[in-house]
PDB file of N, CA and C in Angstrom:
ATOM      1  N   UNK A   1       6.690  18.599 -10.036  1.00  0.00           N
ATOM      2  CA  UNK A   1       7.947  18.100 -10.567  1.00  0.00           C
ATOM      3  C   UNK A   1       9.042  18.249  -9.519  1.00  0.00           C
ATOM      4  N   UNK A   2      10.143  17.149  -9.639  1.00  0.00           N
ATOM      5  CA  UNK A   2      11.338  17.660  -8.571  1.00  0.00           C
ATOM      6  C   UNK A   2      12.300  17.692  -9.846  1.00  0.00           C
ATOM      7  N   UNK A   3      13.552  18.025  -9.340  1.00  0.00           N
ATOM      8  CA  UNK A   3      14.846  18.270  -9.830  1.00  0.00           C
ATOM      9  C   UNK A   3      15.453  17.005  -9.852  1.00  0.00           C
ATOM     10  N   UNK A   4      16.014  16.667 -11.235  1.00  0.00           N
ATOM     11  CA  UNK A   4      17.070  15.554 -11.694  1.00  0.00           C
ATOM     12  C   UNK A   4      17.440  14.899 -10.451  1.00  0.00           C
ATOM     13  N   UNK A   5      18.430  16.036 -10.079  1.00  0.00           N
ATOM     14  CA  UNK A   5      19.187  15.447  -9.014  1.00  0.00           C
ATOM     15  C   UNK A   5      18.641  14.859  -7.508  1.00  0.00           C
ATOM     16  N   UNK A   6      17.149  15.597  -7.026  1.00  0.00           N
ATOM     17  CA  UNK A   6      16.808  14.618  -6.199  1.00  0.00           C
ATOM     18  C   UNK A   6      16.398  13.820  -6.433  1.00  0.00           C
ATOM     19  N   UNK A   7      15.388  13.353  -8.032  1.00  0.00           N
ATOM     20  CA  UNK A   7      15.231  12.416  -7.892  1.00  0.00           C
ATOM     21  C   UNK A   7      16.573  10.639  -7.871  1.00  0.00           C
ATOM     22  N   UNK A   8      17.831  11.324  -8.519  1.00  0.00           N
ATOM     23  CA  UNK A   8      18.436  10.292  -8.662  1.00  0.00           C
ATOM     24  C   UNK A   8      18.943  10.435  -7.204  1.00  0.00           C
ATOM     25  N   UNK A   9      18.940  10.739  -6.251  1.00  0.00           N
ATOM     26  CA  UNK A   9      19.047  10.506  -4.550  1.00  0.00           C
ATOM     27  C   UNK A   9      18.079  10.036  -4.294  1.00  0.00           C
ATOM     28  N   UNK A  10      16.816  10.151  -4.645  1.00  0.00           N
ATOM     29  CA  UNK A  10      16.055   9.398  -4.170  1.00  0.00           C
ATOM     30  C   UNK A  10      15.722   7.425  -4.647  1.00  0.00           C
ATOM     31  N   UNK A  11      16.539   7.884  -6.039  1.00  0.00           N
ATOM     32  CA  UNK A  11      16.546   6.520  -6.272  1.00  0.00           C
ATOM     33  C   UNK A  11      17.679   5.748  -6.052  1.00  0.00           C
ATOM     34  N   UNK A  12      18.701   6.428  -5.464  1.00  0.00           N
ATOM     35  CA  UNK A  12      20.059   5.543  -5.345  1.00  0.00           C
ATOM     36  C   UNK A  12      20.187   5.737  -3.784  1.00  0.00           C
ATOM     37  N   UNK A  13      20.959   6.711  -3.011  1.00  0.00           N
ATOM     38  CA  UNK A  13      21.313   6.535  -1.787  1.00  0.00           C
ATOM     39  C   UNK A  13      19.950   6.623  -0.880  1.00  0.00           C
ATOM     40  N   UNK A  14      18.909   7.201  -1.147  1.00  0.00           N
ATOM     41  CA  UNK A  14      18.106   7.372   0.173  1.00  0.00           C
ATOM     42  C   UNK A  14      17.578   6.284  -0.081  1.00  0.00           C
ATOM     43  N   UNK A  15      17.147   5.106  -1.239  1.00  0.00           N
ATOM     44  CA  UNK A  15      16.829   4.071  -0.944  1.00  0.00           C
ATOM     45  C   UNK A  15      17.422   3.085  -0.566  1.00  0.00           C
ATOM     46  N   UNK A  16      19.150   3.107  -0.831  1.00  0.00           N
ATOM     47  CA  UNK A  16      19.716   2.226  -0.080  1.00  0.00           C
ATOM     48  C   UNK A  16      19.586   2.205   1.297  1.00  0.00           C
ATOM     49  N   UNK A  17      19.540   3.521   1.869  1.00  0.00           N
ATOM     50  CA  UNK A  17      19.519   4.272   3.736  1.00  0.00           C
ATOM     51  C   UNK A  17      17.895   3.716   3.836  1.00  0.00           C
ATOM     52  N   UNK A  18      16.868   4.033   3.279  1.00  0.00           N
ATOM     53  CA  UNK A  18      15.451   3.205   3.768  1.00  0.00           C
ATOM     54  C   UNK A  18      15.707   1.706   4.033  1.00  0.00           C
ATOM     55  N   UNK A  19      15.920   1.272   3.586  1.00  0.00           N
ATOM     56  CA  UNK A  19      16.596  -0.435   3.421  1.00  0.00           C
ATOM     57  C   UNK A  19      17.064  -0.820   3.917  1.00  0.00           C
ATOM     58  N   UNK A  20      18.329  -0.036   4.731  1.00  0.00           N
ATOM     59  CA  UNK A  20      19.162  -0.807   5.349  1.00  0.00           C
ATOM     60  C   UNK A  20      20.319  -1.234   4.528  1.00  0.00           C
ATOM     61  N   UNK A  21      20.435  -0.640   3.135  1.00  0.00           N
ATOM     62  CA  UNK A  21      21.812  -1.703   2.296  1.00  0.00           C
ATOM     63  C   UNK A  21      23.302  -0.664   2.559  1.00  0.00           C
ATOM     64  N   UNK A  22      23.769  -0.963   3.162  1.00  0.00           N
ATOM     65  CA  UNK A  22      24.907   0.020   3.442  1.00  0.00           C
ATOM     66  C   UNK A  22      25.725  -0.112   2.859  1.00  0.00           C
ATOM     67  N   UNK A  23      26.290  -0.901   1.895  1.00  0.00           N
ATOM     68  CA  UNK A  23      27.380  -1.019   1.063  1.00  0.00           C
ATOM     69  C   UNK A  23      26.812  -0.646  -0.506  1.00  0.00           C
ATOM     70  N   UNK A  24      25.721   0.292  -0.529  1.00  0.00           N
ATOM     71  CA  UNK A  24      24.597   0.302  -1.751  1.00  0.00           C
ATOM     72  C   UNK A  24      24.534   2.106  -2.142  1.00  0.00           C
ATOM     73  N   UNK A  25      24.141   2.147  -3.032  1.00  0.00           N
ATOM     74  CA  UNK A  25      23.232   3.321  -3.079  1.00  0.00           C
ATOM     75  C   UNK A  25      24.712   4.306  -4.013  1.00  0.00           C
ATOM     76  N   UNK A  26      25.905   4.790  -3.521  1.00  0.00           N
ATOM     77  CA  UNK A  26      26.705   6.131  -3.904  1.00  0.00           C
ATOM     78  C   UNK A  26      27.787   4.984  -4.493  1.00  0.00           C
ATOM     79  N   UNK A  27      28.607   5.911  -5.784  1.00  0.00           N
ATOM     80  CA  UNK A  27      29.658   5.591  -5.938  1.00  0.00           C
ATOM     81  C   UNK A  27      31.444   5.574  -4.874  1.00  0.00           C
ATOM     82  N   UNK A  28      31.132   4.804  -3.883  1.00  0.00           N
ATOM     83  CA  UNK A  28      32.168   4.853  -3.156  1.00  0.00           C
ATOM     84  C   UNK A  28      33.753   3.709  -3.285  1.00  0.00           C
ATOM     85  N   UNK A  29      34.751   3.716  -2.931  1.00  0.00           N
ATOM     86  CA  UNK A  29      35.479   2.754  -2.893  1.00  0.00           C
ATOM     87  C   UNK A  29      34.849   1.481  -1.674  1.00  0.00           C
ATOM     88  N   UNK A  30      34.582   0.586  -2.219  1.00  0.00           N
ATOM     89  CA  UNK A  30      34.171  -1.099  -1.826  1.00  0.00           C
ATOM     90  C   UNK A  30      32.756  -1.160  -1.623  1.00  0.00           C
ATOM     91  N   UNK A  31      32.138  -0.170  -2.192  1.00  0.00           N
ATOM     92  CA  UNK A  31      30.570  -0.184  -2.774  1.00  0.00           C
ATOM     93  C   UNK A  31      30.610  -0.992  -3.598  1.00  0.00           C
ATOM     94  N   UNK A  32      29.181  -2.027  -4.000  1.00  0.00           N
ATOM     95  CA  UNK A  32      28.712  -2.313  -5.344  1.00  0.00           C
ATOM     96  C   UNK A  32      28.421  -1.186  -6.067  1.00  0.00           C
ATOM     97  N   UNK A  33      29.284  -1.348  -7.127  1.00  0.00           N
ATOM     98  CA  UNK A  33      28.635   0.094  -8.354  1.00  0.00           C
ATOM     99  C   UNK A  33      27.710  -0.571  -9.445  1.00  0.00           C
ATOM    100  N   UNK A  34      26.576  -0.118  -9.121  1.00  0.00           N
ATOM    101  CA  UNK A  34      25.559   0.067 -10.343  1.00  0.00           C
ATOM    102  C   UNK A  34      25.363   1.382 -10.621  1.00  0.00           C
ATOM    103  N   UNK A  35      25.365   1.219 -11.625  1.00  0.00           N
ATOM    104  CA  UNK A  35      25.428   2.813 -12.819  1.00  0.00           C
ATOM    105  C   UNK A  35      24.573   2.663 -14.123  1.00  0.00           C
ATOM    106  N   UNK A  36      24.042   3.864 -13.809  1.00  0.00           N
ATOM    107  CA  UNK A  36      23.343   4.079 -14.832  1.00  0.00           C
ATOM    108  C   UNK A  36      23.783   5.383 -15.619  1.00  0.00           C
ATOM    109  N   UNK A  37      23.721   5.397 -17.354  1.00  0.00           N
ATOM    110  CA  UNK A  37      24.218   6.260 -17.627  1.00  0.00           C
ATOM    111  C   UNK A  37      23.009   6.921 -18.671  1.00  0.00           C
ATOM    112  N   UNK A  38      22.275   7.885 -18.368  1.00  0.00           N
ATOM    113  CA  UNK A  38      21.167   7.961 -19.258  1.00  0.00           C
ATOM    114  C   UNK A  38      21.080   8.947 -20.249  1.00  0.00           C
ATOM    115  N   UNK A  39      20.175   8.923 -21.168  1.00  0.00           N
ATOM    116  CA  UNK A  39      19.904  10.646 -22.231  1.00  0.00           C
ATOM    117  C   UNK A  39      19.436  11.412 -21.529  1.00  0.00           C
ATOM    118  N   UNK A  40      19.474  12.358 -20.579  1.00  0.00           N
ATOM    119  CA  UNK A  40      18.326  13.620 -20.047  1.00  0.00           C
ATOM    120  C   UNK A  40      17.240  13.712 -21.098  1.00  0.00           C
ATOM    121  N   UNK A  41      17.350  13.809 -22.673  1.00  0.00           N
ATOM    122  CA  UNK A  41      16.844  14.294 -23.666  1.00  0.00           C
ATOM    123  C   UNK A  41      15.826  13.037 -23.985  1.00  0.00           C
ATOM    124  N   UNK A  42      16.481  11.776 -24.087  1.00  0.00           N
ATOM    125  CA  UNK A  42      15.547  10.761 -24.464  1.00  0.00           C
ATOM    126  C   UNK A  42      15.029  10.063 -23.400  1.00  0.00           C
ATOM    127  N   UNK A  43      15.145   9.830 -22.453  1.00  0.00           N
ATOM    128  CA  UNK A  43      14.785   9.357 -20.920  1.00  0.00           C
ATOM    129  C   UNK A  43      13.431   9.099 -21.257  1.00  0.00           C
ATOM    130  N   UNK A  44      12.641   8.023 -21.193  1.00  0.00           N
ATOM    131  CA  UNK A  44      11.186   7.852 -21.117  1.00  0.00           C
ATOM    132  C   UNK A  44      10.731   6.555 -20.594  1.00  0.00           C
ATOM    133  N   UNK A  45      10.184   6.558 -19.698  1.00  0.00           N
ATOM    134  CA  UNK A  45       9.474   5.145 -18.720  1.00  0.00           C
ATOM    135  C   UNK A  45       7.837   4.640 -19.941  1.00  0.00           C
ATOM    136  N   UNK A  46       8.298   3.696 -20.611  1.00  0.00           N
ATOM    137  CA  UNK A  46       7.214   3.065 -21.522  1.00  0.00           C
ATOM    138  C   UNK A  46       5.989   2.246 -21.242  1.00  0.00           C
ATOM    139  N   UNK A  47       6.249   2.015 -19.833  1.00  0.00           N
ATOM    140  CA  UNK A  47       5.838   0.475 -18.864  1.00  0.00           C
ATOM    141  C   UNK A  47       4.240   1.314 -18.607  1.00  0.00           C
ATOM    142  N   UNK A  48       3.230   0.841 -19.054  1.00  0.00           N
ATOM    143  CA  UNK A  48       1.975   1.330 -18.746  1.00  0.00           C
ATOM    144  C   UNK A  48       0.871   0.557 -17.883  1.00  0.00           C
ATOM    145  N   UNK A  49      -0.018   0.407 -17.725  1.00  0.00           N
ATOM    146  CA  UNK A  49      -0.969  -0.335 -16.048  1.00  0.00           C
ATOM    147  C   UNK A  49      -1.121  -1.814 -17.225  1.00  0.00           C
ATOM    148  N   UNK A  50      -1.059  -1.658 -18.329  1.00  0.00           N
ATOM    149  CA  UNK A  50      -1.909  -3.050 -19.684  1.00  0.00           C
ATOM    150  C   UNK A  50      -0.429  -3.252 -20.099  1.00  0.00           C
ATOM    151  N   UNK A  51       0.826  -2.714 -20.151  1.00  0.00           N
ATOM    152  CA  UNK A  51       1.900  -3.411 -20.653  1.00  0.00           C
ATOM    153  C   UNK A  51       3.101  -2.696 -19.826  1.00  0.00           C
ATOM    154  N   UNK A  52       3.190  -3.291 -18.398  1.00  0.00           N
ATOM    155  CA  UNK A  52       3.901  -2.940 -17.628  1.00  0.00           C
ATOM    156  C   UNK A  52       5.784  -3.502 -17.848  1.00  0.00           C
ATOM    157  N   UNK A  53       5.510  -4.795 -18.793  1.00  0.00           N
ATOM    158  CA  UNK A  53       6.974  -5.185 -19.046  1.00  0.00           C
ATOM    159  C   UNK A  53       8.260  -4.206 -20.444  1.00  0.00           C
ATOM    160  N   UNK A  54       7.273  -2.969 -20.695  1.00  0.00           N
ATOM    161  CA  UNK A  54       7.605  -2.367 -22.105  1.00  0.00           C
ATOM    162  C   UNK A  54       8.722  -1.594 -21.189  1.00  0.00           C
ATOM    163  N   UNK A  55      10.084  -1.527 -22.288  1.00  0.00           N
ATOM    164  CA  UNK A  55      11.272  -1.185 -21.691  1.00  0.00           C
ATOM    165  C   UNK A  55      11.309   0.348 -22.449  1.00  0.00           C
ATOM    166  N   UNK A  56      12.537   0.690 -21.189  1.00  0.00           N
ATOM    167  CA  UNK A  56      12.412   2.318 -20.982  1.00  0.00           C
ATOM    168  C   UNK A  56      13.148   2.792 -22.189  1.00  0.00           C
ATOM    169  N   UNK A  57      13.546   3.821 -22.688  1.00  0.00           N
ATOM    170  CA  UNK A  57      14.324   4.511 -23.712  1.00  0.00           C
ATOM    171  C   UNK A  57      15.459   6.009 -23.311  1.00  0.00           C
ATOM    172  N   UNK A  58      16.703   5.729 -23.648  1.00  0.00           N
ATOM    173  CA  UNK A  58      17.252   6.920 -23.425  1.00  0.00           C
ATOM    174  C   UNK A  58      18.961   6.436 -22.144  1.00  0.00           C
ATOM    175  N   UNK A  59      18.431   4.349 -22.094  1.00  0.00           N
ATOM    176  CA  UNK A  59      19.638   4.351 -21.066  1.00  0.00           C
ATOM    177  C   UNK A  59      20.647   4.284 -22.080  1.00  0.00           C
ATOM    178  N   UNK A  60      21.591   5.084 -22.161  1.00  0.00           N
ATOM    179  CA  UNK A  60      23.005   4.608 -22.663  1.00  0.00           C
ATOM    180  C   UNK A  60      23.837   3.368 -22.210  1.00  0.00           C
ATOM    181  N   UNK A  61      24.087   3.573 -20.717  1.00  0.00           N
ATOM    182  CA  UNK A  61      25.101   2.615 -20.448  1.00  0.00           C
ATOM    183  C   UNK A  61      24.240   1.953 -19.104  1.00  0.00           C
ATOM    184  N   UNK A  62      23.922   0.744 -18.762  1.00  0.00           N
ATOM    185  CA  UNK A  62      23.828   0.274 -17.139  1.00  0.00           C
ATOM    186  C   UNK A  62      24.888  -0.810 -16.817  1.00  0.00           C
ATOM    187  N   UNK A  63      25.655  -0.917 -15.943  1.00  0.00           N
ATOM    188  CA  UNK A  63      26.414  -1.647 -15.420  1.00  0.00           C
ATOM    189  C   UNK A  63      26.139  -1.964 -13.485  1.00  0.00           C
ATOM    190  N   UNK A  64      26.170  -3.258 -13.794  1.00  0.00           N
ATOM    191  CA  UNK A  64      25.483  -3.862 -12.053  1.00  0.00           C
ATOM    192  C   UNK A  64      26.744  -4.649 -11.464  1.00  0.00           C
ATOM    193  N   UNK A  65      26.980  -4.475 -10.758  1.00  0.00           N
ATOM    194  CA  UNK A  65      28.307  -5.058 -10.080  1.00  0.00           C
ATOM    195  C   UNK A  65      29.516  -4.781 -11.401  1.00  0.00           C
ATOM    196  N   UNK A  66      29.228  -3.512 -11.354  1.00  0.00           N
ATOM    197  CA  UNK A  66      30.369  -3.238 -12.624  1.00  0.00           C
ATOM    198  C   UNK A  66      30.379  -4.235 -13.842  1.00  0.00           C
ATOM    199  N   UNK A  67      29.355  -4.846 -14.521  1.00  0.00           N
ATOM    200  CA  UNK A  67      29.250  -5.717 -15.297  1.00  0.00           C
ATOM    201  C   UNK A  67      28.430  -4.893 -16.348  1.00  0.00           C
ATOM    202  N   UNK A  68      28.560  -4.757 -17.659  1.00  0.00           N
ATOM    203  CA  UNK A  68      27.685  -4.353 -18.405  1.00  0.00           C
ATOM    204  C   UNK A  68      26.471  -4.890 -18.668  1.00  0.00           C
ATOM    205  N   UNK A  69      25.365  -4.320 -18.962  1.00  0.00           N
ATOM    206  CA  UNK A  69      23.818  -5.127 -19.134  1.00  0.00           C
ATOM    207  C   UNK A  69      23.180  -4.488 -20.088  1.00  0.00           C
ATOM    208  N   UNK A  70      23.090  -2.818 -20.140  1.00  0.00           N
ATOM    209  CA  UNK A  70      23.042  -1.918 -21.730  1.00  0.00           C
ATOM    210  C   UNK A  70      24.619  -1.099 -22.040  1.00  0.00           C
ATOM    211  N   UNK A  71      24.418  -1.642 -23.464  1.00  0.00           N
ATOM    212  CA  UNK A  71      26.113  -1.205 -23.644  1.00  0.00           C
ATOM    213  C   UNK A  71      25.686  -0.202 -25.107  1.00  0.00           C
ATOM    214  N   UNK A  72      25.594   0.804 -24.651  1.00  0.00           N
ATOM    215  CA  UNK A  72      25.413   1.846 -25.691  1.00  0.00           C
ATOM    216  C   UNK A  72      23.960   1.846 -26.223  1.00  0.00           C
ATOM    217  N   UNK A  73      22.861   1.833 -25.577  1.00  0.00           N
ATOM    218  CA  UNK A  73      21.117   1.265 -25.804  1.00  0.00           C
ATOM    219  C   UNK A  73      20.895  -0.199 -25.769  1.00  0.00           C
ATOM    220  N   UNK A  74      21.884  -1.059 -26.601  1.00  0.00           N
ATOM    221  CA  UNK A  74      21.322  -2.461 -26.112  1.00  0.00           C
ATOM    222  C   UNK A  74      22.180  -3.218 -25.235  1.00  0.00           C
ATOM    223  N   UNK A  75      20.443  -3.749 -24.911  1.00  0.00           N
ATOM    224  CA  UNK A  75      20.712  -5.371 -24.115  1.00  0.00           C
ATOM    225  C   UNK A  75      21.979  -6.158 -24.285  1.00  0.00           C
ATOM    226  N   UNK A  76      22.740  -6.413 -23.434  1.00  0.00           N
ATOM    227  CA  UNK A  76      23.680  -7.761 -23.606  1.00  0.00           C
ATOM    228  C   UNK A  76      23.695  -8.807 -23.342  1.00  0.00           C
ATOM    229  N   UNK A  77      22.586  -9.051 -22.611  1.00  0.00           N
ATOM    230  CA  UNK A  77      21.931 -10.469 -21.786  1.00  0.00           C
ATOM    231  C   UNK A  77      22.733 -10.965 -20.384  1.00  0.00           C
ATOM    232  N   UNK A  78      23.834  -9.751 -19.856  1.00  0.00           N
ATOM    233  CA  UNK A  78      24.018 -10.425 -18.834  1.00  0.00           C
ATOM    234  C   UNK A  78      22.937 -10.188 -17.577  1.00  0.00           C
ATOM    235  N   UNK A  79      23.292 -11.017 -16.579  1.00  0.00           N
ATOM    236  CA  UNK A  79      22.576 -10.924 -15.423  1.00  0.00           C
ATOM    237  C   UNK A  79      23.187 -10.934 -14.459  1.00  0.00           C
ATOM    238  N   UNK A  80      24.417  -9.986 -14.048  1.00  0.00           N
ATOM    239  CA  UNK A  80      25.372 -10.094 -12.980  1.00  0.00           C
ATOM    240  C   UNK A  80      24.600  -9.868 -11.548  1.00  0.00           C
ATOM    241  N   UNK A  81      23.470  -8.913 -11.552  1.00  0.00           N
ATOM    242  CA  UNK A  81      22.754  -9.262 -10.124  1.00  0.00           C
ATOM    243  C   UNK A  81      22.217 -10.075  -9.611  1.00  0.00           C
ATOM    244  N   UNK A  82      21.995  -9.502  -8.291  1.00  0.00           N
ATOM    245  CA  UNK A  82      20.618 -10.499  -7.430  1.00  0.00           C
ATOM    246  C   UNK A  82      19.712 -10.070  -6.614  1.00  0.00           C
ATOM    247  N   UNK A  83      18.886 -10.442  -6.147  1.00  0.00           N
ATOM    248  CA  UNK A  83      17.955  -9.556  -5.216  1.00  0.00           C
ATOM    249  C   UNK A  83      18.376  -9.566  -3.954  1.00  0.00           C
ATOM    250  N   UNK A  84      18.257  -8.376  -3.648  1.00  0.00           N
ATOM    251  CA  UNK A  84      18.537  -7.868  -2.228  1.00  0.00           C
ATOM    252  C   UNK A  84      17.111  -7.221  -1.599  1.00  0.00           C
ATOM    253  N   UNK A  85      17.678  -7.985  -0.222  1.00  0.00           N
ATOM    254  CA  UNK A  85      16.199  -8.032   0.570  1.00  0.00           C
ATOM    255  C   UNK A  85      17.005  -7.020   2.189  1.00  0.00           C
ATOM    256  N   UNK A  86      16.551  -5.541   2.347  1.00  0.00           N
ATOM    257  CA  UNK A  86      16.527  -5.060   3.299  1.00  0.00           C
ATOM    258  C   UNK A  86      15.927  -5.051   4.350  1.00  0.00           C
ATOM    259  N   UNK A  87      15.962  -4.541   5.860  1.00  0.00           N
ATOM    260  CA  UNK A  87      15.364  -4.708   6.971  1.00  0.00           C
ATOM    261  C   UNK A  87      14.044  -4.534   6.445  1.00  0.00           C
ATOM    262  N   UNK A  88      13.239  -5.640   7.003  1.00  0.00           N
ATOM    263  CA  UNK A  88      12.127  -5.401   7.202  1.00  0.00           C
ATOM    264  C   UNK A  88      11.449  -6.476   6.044  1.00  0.00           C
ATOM    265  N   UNK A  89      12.269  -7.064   5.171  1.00  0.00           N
ATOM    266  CA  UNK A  89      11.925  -7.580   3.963  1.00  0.00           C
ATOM    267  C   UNK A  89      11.455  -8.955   5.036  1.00  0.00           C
ATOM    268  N   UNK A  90      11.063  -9.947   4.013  1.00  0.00           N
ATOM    269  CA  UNK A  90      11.199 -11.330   4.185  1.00  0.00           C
ATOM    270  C   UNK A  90      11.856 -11.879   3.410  1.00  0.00           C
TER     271      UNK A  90
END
C-alpha cells in the first residue's frame, strides 16, 4: 500500500512532469485546474478486466478546466476537456 497523498502526486503532478504537460498537474495560478473532490470513506474503482466501463463511487465533486462534470455524485454531461498528448505521444 502507499499513502493517500503519494498516490494523488502520483496521479496529478508527477504525471504531468512524465509527460511533459507543464501547465498541468498542481493547483497553480494560470494552470488548467482539474479537481477532483472525493469520499476517502467511499472511494472505490468498479471497472473490472469483463466490465472495464463500470464507474467509480465516492467522487463528490470533478471539475476539468474549472467546468463541472460530477456535481455532488452525479454526472452533468458536460465535456469541457480534451486529450492531451505529451512528449513522446503520437
Amino acid at each position: 500500500m502507499i499513502t493517500l497523498p503519494h498516490a494523488i502526486r502520483g496521479m496529478t503532478s508527477l504525471a504531468a512532469q512524465i509527460v511533459g504537460l507543464e501547465d498541468r498537474g498542481l493547483l497553480k495560478p494560470g494552470y488548467w485546474a482539474d479537481v477532483n473532490v472525493i469520499d476517502p470513506i467511499t472511494i472505490r474503482d468498479h471497472a473490472t478486466y469483463m466490465n472495464p466501463h463500470a464507474y467509480s463511487t465516492g467522487l463528490r465533486w470533478v471539475l476539468i478546466n474549472g467546468v463541472p462534470v460530477v456535481d455532488d455524485g452525479a454526472r452533468t454531461g458536460a465535456l469541457p476537456g480534451r486529450i492531451l498528448m505529451g512528449e513522446g505521444t503520437e
